[in-house]
N, C-alpha and C. Protein backbone atom coordinates (compact mmCIF):
# COMPACT_ATOMS: atom_id res chain seq x y z
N UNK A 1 -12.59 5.91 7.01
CA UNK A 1 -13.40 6.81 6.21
C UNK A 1 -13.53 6.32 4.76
N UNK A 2 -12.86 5.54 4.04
CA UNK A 2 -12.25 5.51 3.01
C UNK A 2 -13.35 3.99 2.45
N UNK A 3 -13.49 3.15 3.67
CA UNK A 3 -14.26 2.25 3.72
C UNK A 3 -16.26 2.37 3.65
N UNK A 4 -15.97 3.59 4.22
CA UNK A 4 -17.53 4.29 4.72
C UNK A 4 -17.66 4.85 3.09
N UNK A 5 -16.65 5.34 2.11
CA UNK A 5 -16.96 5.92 0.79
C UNK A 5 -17.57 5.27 0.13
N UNK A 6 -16.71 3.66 0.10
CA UNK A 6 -16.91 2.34 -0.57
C UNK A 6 -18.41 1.75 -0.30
N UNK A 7 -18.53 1.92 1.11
CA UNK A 7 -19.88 1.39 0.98
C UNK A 7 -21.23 2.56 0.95
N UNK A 8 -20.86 3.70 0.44
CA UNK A 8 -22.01 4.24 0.45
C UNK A 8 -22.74 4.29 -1.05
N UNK A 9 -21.21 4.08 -1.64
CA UNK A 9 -20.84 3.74 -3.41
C UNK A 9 -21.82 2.17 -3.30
N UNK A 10 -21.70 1.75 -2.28
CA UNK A 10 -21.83 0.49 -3.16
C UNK A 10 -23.63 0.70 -2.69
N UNK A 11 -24.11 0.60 -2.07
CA UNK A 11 -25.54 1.07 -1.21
C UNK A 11 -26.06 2.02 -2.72
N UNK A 12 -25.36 2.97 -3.35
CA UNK A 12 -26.11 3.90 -4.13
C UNK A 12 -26.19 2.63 -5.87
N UNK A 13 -25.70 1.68 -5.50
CA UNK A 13 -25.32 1.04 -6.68
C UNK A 13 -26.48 -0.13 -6.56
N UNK A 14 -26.23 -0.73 -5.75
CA UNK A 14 -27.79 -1.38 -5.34
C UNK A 14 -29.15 -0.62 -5.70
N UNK A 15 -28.97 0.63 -5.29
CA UNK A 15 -30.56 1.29 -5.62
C UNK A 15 -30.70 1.43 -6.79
N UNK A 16 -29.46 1.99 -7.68
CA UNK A 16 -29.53 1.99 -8.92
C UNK A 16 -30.23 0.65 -9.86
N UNK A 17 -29.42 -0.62 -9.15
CA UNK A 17 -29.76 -1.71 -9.77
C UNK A 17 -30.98 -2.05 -9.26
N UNK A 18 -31.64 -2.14 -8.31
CA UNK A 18 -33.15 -2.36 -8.16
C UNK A 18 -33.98 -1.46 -8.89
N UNK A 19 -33.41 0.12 -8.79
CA UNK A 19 -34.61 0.87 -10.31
C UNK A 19 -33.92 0.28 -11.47
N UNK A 20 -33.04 -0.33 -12.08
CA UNK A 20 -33.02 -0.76 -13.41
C UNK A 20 -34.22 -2.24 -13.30
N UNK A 21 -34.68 -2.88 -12.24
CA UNK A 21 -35.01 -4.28 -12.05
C UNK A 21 -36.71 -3.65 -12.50
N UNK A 22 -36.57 -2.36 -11.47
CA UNK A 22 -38.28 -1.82 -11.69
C UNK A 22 -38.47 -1.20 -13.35
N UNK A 23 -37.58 -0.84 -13.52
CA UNK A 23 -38.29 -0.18 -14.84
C UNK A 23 -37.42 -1.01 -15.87
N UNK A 24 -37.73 -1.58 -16.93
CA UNK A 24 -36.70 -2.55 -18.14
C UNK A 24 -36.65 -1.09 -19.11
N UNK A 25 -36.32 0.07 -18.14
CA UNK A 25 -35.63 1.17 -19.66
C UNK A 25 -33.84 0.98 -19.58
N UNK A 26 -33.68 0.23 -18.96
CA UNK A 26 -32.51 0.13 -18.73
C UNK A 26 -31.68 -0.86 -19.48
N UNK A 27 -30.74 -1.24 -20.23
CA UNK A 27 -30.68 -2.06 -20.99
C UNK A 27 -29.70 -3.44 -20.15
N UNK A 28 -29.59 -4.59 -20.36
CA UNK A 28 -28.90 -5.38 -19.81
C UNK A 28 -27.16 -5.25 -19.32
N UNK A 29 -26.76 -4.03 -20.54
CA UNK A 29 -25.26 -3.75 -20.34
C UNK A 29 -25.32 -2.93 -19.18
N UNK A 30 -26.14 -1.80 -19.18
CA UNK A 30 -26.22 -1.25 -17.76
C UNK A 30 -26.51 -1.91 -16.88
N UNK A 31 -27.22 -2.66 -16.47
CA UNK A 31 -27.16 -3.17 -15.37
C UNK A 31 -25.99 -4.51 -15.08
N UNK A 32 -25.79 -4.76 -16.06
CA UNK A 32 -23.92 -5.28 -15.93
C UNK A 32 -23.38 -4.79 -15.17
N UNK A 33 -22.65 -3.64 -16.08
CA UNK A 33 -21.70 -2.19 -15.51
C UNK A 33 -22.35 -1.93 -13.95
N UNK A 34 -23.00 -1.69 -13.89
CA UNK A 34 -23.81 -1.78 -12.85
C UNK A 34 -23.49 -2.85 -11.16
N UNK A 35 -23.67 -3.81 -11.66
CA UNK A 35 -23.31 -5.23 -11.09
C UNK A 35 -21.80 -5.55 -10.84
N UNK A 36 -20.90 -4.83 -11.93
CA UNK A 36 -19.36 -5.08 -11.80
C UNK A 36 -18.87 -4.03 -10.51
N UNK A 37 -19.34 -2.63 -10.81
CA UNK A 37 -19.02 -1.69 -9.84
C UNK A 37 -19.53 -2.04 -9.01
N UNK A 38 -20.54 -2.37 -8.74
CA UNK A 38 -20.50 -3.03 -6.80
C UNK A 38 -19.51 -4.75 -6.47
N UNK A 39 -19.74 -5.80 -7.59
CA UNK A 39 -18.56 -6.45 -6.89
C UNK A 39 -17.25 -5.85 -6.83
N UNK A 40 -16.98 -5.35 -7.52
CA UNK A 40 -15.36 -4.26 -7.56
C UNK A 40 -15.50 -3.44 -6.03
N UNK A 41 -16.49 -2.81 -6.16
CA UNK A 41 -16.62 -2.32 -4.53
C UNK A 41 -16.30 -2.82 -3.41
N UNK A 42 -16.74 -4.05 -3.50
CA UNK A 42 -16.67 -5.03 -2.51
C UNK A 42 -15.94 -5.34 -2.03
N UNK A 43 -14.74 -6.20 -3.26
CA UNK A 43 -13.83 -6.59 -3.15
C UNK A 43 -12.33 -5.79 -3.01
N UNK A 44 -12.74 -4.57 -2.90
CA UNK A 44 -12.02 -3.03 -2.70
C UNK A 44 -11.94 -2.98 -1.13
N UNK A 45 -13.22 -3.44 -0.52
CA UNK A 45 -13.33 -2.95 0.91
C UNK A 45 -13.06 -4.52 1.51
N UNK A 46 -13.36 -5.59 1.17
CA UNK A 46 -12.44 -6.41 1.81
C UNK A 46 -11.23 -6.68 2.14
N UNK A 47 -10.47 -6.08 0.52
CA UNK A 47 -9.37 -5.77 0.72
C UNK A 47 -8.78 -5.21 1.71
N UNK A 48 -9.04 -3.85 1.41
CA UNK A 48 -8.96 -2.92 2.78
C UNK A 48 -9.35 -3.71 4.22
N UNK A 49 -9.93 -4.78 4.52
CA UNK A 49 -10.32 -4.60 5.70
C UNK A 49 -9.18 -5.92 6.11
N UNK A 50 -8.76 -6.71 5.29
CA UNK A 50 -7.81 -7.82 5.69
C UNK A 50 -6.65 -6.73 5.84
N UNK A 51 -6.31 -5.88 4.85
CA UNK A 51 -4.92 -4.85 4.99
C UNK A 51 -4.77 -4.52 6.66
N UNK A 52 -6.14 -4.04 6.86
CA UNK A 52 -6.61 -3.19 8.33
C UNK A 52 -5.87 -4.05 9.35
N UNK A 53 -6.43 -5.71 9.18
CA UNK A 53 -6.66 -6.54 9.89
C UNK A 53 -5.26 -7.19 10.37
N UNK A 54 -4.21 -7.07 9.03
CA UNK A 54 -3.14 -7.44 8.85
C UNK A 54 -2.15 -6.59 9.88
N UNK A 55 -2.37 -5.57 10.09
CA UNK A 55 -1.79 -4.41 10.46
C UNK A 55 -2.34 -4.26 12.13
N UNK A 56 -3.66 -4.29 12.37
CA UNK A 56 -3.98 -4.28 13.54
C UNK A 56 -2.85 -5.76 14.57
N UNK A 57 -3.31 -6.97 14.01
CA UNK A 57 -2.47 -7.94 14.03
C UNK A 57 -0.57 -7.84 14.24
N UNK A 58 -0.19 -7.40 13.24
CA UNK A 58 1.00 -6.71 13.51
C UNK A 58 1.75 -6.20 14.67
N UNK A 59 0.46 -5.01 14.98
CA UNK A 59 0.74 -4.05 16.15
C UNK A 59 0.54 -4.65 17.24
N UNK A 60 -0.44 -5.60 17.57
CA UNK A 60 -0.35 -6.71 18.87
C UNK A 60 0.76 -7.62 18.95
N UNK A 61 1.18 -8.05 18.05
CA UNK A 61 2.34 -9.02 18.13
C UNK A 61 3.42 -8.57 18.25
N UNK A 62 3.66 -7.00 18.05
CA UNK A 62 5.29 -6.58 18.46
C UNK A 62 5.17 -5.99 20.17
């Protein structure tokens, strides 16, 4: 579930950054900030998914 948050965060962050692409009222720092919170996202849910992966792994091998 926690993964499904991350990427709905990150999906609403994309749209955001394509209307900053359509309209230039947006200034370059925002769409930074912008750009950081989705790689941060990202790299939040990869995390999570090697943790997952680590653990699924685990439980087969004992």
């Amino acid at each position: 579930m926690y993964i499904i948050g991350v990427l709905e965060k990150w999906m609403t962050a994309t749209s955001q950054l394509a209307d900053t692409k359509r309209h230039d009222t947006y200034s370059a720092t925002v769409r930074k900030e912008i750009q950081l919170e989705m790689v941060e996202s990202i790299d939040r849910v990869l995390s999570d998914l090697h943790s997952l992966s680590l653990c699924e792994n685990s439980v087969h091998t004992q």
